[in-house]
Protein backbone atom coordinates (compact mmCIF):
# COMPACT_ATOMS: atom_id res chain seq x y z
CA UNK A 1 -18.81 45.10 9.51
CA UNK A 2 -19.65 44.18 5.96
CA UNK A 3 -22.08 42.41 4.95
CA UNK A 4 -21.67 39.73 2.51
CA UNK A 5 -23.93 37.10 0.52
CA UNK A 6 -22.63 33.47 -0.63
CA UNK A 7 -25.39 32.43 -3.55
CA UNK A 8 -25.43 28.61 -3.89
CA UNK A 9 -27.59 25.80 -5.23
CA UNK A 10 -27.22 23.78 -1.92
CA UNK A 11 -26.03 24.48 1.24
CA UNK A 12 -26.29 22.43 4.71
CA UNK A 13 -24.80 19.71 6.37
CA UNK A 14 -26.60 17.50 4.81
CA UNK A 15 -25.55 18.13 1.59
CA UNK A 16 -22.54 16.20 -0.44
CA UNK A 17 -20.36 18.22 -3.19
CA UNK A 18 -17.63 20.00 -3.83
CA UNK A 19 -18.67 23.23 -4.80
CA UNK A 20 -21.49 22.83 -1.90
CA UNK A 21 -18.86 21.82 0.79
CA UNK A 22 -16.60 24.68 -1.07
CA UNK A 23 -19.16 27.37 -0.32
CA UNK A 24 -19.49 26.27 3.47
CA UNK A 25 -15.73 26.16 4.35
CA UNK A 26 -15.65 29.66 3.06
CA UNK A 27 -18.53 31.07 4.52
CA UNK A 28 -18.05 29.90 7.75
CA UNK A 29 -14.40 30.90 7.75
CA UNK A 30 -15.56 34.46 6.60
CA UNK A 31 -17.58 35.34 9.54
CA UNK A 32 -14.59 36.21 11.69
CA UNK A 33 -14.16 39.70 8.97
CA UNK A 34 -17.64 40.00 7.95
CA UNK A 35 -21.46 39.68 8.36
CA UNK A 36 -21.97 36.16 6.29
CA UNK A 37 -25.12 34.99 4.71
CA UNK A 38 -26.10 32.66 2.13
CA UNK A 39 -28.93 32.21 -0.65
CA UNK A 40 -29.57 29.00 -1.39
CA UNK A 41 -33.05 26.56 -1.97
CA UNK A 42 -34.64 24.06 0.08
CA UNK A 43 -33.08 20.88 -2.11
CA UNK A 44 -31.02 18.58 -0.68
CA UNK A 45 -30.19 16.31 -4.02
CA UNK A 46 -29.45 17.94 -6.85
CA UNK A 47 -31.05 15.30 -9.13
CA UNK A 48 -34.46 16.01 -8.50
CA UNK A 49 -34.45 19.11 -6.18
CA UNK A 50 -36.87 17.92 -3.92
CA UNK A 51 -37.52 20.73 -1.34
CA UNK A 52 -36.66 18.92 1.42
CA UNK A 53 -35.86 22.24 3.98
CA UNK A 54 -39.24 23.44 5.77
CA UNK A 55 -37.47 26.72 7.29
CA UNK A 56 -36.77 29.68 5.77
CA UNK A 57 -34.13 31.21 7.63
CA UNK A 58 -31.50 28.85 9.66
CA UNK A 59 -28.33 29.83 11.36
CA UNK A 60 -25.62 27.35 10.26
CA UNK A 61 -21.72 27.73 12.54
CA UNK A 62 -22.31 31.89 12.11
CA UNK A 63 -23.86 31.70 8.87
CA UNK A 64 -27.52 33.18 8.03
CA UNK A 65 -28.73 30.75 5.27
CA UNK A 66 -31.93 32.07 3.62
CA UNK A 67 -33.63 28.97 1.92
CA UNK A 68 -36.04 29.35 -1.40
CA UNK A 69 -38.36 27.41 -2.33
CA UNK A 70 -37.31 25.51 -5.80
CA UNK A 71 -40.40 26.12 -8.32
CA UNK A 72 -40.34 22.41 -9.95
CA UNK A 73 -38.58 19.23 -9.73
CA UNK A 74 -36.09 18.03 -11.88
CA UNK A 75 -38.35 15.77 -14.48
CA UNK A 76 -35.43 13.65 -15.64
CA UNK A 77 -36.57 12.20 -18.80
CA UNK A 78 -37.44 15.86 -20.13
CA UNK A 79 -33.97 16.85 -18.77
CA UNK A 80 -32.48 13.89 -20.92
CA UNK A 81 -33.96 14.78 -23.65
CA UNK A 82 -32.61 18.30 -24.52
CA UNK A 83 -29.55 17.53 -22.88
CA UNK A 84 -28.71 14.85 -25.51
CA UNK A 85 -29.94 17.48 -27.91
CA UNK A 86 -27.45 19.87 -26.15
CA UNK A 87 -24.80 17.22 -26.45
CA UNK A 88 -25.03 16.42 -30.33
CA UNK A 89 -24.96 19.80 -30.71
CA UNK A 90 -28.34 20.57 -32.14
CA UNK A 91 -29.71 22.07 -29.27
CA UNK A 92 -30.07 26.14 -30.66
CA UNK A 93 -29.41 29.09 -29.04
CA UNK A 94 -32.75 30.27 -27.92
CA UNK A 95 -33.69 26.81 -26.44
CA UNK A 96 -30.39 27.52 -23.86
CA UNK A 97 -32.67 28.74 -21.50
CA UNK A 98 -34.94 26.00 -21.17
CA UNK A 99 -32.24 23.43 -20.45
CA UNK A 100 -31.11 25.72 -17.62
CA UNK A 101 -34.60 25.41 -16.33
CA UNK A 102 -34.47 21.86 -16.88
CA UNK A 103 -31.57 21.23 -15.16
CA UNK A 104 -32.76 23.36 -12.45
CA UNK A 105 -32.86 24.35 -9.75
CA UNK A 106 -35.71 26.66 -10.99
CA UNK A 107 -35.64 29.28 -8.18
CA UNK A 108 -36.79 32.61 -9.33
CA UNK A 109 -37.51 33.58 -5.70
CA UNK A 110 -34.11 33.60 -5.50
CA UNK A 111 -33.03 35.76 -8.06
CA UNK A 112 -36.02 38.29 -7.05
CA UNK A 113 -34.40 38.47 -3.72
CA UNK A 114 -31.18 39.32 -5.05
CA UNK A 115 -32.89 42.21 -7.02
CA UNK A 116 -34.98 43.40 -4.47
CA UNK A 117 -31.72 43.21 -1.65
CA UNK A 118 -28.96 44.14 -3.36
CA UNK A 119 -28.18 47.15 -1.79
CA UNK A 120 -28.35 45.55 1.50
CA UNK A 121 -24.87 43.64 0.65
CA UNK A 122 -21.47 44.60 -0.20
CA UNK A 123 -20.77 41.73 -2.76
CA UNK A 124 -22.36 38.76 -3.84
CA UNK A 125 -20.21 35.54 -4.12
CA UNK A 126 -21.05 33.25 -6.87
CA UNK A 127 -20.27 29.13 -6.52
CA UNK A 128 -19.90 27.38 -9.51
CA UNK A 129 -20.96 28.64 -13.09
CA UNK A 130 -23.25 26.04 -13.90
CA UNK A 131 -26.83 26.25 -12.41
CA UNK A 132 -29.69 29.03 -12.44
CA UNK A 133 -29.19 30.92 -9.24
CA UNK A 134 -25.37 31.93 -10.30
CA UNK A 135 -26.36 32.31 -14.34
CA UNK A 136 -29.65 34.83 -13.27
CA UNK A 137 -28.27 36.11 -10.40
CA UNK A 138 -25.12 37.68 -11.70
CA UNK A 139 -27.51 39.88 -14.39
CA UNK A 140 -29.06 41.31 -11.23
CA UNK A 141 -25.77 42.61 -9.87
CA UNK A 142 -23.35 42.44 -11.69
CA UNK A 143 -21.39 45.03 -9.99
CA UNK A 144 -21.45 43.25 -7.04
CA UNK A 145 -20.08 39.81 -8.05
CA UNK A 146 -17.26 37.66 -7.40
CA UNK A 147 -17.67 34.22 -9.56
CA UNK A 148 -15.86 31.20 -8.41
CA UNK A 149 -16.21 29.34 -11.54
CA UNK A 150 -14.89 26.01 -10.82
CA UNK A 151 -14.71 25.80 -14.51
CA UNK A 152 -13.14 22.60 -16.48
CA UNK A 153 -13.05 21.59 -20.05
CA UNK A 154 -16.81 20.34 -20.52
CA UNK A 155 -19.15 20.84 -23.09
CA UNK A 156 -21.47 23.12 -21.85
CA UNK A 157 -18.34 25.65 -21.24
CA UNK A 158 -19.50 26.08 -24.58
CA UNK A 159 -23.37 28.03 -24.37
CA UNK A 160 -23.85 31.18 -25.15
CA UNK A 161 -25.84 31.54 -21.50
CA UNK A 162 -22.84 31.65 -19.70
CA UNK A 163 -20.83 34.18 -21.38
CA UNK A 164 -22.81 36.84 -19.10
CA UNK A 165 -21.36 35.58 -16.06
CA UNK A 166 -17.76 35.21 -17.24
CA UNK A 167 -17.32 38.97 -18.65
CA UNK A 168 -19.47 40.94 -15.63
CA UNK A 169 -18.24 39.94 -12.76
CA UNK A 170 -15.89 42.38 -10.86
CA UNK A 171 -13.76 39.64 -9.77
CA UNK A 172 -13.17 35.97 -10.18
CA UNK A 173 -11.44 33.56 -7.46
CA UNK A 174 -10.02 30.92 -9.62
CA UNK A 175 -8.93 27.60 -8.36
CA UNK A 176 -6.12 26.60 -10.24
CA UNK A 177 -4.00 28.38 -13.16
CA UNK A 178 -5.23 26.00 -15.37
CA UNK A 179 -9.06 27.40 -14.72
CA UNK A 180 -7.89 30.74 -15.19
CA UNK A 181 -6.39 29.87 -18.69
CA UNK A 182 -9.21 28.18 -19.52
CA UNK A 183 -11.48 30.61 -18.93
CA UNK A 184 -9.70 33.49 -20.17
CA UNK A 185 -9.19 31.24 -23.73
CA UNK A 186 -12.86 31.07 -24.09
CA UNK A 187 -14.39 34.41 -23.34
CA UNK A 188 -13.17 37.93 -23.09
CA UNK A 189 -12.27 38.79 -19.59
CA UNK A 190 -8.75 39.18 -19.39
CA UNK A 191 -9.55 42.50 -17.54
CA UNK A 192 -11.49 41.23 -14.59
CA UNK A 193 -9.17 40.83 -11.74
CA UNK A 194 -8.67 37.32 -9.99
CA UNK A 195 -7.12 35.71 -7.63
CA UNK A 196 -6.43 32.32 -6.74
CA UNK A 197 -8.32 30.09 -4.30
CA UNK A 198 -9.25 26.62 -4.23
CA UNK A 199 -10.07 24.24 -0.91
CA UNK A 200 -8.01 23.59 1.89
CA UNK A 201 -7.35 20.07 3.62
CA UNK A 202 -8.60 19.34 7.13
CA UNK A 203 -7.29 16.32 7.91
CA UNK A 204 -7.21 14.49 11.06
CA UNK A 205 -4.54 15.17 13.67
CA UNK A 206 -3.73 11.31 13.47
CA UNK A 207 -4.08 9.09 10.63
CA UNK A 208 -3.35 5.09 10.65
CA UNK A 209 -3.92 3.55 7.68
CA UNK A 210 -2.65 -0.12 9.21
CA UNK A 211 -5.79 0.71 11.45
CA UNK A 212 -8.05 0.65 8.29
CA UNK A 213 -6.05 -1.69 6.79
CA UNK A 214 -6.99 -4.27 10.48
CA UNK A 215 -10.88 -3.17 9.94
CA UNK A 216 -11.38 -4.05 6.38
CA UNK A 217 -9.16 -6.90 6.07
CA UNK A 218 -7.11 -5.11 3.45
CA UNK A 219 -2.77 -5.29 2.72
CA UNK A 220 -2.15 -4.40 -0.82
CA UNK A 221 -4.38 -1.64 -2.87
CA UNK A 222 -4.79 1.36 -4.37
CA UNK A 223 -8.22 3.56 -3.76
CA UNK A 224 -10.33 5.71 -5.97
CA UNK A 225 -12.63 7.90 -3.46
CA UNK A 226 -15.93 10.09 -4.85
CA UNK A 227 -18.95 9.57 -6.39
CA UNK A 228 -18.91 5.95 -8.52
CA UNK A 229 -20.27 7.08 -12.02
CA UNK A 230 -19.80 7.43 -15.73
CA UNK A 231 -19.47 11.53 -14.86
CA UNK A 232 -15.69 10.40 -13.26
CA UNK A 233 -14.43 7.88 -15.46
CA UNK A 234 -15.10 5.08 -13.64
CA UNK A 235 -15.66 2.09 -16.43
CA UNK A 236 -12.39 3.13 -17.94
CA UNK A 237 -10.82 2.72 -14.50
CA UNK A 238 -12.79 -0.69 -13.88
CA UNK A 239 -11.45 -1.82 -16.99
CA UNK A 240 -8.07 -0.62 -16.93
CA UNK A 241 -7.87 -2.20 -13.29
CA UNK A 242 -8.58 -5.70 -14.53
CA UNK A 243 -6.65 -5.56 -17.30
CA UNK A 244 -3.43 -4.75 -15.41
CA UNK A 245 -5.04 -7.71 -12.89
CA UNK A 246 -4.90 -10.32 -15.53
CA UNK A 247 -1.73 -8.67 -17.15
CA UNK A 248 0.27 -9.10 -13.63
CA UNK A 249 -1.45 -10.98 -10.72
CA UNK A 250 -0.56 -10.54 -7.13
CA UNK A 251 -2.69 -9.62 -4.80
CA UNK A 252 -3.72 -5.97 -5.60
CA UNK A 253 -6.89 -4.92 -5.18
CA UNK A 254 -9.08 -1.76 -6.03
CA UNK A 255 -10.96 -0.27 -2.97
CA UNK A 256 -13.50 2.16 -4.09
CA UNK A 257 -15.11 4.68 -1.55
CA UNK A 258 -18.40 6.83 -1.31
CA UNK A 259 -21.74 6.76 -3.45
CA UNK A 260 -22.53 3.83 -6.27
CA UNK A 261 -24.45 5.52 -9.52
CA UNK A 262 -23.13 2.74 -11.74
CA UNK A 263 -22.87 -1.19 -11.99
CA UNK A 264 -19.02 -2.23 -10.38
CA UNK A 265 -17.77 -5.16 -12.14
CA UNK A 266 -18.04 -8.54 -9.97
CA UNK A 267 -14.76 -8.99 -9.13
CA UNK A 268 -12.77 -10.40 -5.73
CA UNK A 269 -10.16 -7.78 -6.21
CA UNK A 270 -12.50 -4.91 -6.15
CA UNK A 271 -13.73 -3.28 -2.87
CA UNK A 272 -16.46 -1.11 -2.88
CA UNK A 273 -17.38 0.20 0.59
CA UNK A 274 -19.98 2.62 0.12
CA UNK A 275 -19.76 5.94 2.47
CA UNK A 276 -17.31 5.89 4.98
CA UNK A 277 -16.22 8.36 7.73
CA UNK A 278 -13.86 11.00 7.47
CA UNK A 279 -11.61 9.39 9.68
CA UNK A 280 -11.73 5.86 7.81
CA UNK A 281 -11.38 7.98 3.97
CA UNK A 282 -8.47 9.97 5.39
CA UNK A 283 -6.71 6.28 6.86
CA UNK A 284 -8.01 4.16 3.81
CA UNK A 285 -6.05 6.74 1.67
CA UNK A 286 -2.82 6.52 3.98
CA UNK A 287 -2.89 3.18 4.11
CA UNK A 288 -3.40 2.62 -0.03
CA UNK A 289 -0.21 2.72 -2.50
CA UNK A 290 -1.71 5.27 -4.41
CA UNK A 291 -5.26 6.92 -5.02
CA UNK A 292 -5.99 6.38 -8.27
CA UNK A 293 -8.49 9.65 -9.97
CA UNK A 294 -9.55 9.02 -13.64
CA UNK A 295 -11.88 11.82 -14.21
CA UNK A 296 -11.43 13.94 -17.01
CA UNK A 297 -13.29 16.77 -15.85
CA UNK A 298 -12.10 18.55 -12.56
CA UNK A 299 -11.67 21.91 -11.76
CA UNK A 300 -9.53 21.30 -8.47
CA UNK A 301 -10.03 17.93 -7.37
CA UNK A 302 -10.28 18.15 -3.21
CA UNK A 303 -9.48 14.40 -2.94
CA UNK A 304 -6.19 14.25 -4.66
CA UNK A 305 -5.09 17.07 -2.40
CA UNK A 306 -6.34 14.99 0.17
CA UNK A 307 -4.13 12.26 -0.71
CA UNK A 308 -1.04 14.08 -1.13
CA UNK A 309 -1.88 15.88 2.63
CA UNK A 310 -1.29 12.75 4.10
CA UNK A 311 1.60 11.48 1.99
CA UNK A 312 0.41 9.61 -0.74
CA UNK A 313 1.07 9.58 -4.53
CA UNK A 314 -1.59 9.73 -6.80
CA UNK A 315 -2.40 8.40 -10.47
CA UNK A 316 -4.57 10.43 -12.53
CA UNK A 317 -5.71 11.31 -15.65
CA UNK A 318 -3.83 13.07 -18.03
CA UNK A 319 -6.43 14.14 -20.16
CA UNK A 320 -7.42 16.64 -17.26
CA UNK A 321 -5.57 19.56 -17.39
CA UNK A 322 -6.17 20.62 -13.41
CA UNK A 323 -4.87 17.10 -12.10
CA UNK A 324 -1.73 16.68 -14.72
CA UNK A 325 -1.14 20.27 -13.67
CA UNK A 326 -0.73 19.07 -9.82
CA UNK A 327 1.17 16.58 -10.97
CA UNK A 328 3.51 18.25 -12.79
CA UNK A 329 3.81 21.52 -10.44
CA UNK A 330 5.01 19.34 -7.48
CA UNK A 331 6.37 15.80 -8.49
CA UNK A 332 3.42 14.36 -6.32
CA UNK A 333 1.93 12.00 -8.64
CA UNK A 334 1.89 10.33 -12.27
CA UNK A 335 -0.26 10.98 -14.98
CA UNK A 336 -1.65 8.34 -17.61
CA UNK A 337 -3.52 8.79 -21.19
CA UNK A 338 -4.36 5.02 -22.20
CA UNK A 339 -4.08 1.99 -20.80
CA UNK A 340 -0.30 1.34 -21.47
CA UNK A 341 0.66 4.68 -19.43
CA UNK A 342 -1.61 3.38 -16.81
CA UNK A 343 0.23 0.21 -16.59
CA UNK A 344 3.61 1.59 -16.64
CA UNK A 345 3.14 4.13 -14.03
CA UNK A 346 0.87 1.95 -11.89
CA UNK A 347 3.81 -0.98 -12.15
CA UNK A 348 6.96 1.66 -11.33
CA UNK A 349 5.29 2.62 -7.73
CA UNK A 350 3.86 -0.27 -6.89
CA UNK A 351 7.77 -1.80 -7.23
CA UNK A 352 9.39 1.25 -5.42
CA UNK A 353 8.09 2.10 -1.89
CA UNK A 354 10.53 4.71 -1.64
CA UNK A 355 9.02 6.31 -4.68
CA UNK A 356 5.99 6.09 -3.20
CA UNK A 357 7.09 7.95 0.00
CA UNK A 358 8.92 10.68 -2.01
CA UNK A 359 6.07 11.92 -4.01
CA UNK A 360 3.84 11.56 -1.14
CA UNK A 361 6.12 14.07 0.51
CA UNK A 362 6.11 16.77 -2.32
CA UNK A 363 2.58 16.31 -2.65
CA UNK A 364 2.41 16.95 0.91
CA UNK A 365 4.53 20.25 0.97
CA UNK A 366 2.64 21.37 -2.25
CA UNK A 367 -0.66 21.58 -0.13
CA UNK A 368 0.82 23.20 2.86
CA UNK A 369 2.43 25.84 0.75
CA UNK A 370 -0.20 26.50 -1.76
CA UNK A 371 -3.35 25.50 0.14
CA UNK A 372 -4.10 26.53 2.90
CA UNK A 373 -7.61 28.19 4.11
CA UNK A 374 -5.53 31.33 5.74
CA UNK A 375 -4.04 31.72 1.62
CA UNK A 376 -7.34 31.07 0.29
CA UNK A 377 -9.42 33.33 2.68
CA UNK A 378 -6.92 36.27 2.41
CA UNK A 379 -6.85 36.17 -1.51
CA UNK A 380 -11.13 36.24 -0.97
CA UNK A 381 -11.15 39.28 1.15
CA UNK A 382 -8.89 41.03 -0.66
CA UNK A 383 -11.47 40.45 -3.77
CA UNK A 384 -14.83 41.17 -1.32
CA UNK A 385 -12.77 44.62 -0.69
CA UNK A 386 -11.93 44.99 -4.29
CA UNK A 387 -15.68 44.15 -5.57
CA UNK A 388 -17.30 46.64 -2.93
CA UNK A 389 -15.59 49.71 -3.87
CA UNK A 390 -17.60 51.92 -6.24
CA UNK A 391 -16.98 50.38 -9.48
């Protein structure tokens, strides 16, 4: 049996994000065709990579996770500093480096290991483009990777560091064919073979959402679920929200679900409930008109295909390429660009439940049919057996 190696920036249980929870779907589901094992550090939260892991070595569902230690902190204020730099585009070339240190997680440990073992695996699979371990670790063997990108339309798409690990790789697993164009439009790598991949939805066998609808004393909303922060959009949405609440009344409200990073407006027709469980996301979704996802930046978006898995229509942003893409490839949702698109589109399903149940349903066949973890797993080891041949 092969042996494979899943490089990461954080891995556990205990760990929130999507590339993170990504990595551990995979991994897990890859141990029934080969040897798994992962290289990660000891941080739990990626804002100041705390080591917060004592063991080394821990066996995780099948999975051999093989912890480093992270070298330093995150010191945020340095960290702000050159990344505002970065982001009025004075930060030069050479100084590329130390924001990638900055950022962290500094883990050189890691990228020894990777020099020192390479031989030992058949491929190394690369999660997200955008920290240390995956930007160092692909120069060590490059012949070896497969780079899941999960590449969107950002600024620092734009640094020179990356090109490396977007024209060695022997293979990328792209999650939508909106990544793929946009990573083939900025670098040169139109020859590297890819497939496509993305997350699956495991959604509970039964889902109420009357039942979450009885426990939070909720009738009439829509829901925005994920991290509450600038990084997402979430003052336009605020903003837009009350707007269309002074524009048209009623009794709409907004119920917002998972972690708070920002100041919500004080407001009787906004909900924020914090973290909830799977079960209660999953129902509070079923249960809402629409979910409502305002980010501009997303490279798949696992909550939207959450939404549409249990038959709901979504609103998103149409600056986003990834999300108007869903929308577009399977009539599941609507798409907005200011605040009079968001108005219309919000006000045409909230006056048609029908509607409402119709998209839901394409939304819901477009996930069955396009994914599903047996798709995405198959399209992986077809790349781990492309990547480990002699190249």
């Amino acid at each position: 049996m092969k042996k494979i190696c899943f490089v990461i920036q954080r891995y556990g249980r205990e760990v929130n994000g999507g590339a993170e929870t990504l990595c551990r779907e995979l991994a897990e589901r890859m141990c029934s065709l080969y040897e798994v094992e992962v290289l990660t550090t000891k941080a739990v939260d990626y804002m100041t990579w705390k080591n917060e892991y004592k063991e080394n070595d821990e066996m995780i569902s099948g999975v051999h996770v093989r912890r480093f230690s992270v070298n330093k902190e995150r010191h945020r204020t340095r960290f702000n500093i050159i990344n505002r730099v970065f982001m009025e585009g004075l930060l030069p070339r050479a100084l590329e480096g130390k924001w990638l240190i900055e950022q962290g997680p500094y883990v050189p440990s890691l990228t020894q290991y990777i020099r020192e073992h390479k031989d030992d695996y058949a491929v190394f699979i690369f999660v997200t483009y955008l920290y240390y371990p995956t930007v160092v670790g692909i120069e060590e063997a490059p012949d070896k990777a497969i780079v899941l990108p999960l590449a969107h339309d950002e600024p620092f798409l734009k640094m020179k560091i990356f090109e490396p690990l977007f024209t060695k790789p022997r293979a990328f697993l792209f999650e939508t064919e909106e990544e793929r164009d946009l990573v083939r439009t900025r670098f040169q790598c139109e020859n590297i073979p890819y497939l496509l991949g993305g997350s699956g939805v495991d959604a509970p066998e039964a889902v109420n959402g009357d039942a979450f609808k009885k426990k939070y004393g909720l009738d009439n909303y829509v829901i925005y679920a994920g991290r509450i922060d600038d990084g997402k959009n979430c003052p336009e949405l605020f903003d837009f929200f009350l707007r269309f609440k002074k524009s048209h009344g009623g009794n709409l409200k907004l119920v917002l679900l998972g972690k708070t990073v920002i100041d919500i407006p004080k407001s009787e027709d906004i909900v924020a409930l914090g973290f909830v469980s799977e079960q209660d996301k999953f129902e509070g979704i079923a249960g809402s008109a629409a979910l409502i996802m305002p980010s501009k930046f997303e490279s798949l978006s696992i909550v939207v295909l959450e939404a549409f898995s249990v038959g709901r229509p979504v609103i998103v942003n149409g600056e986003c390429a990834v999300l108007k893409g869903h929308c577009d490839k399977c009539g599941g949702g609507f798409y907005y660009t200011d605040y009079d698109s968001f108005d219309e589109k919000l006000s045409n399903l909230l006056a048609d439940k029908k509607l409402q149940s119709e998209m839901g349903e394409r939304g819901k066949k477009y996930v069955s049919e396009r994914f599903s973890w047996d798709r995405i797993c198959a399209n992986l080891a077809k790349l781990i057996e492309l990547a480990s041949e002699p190249g």
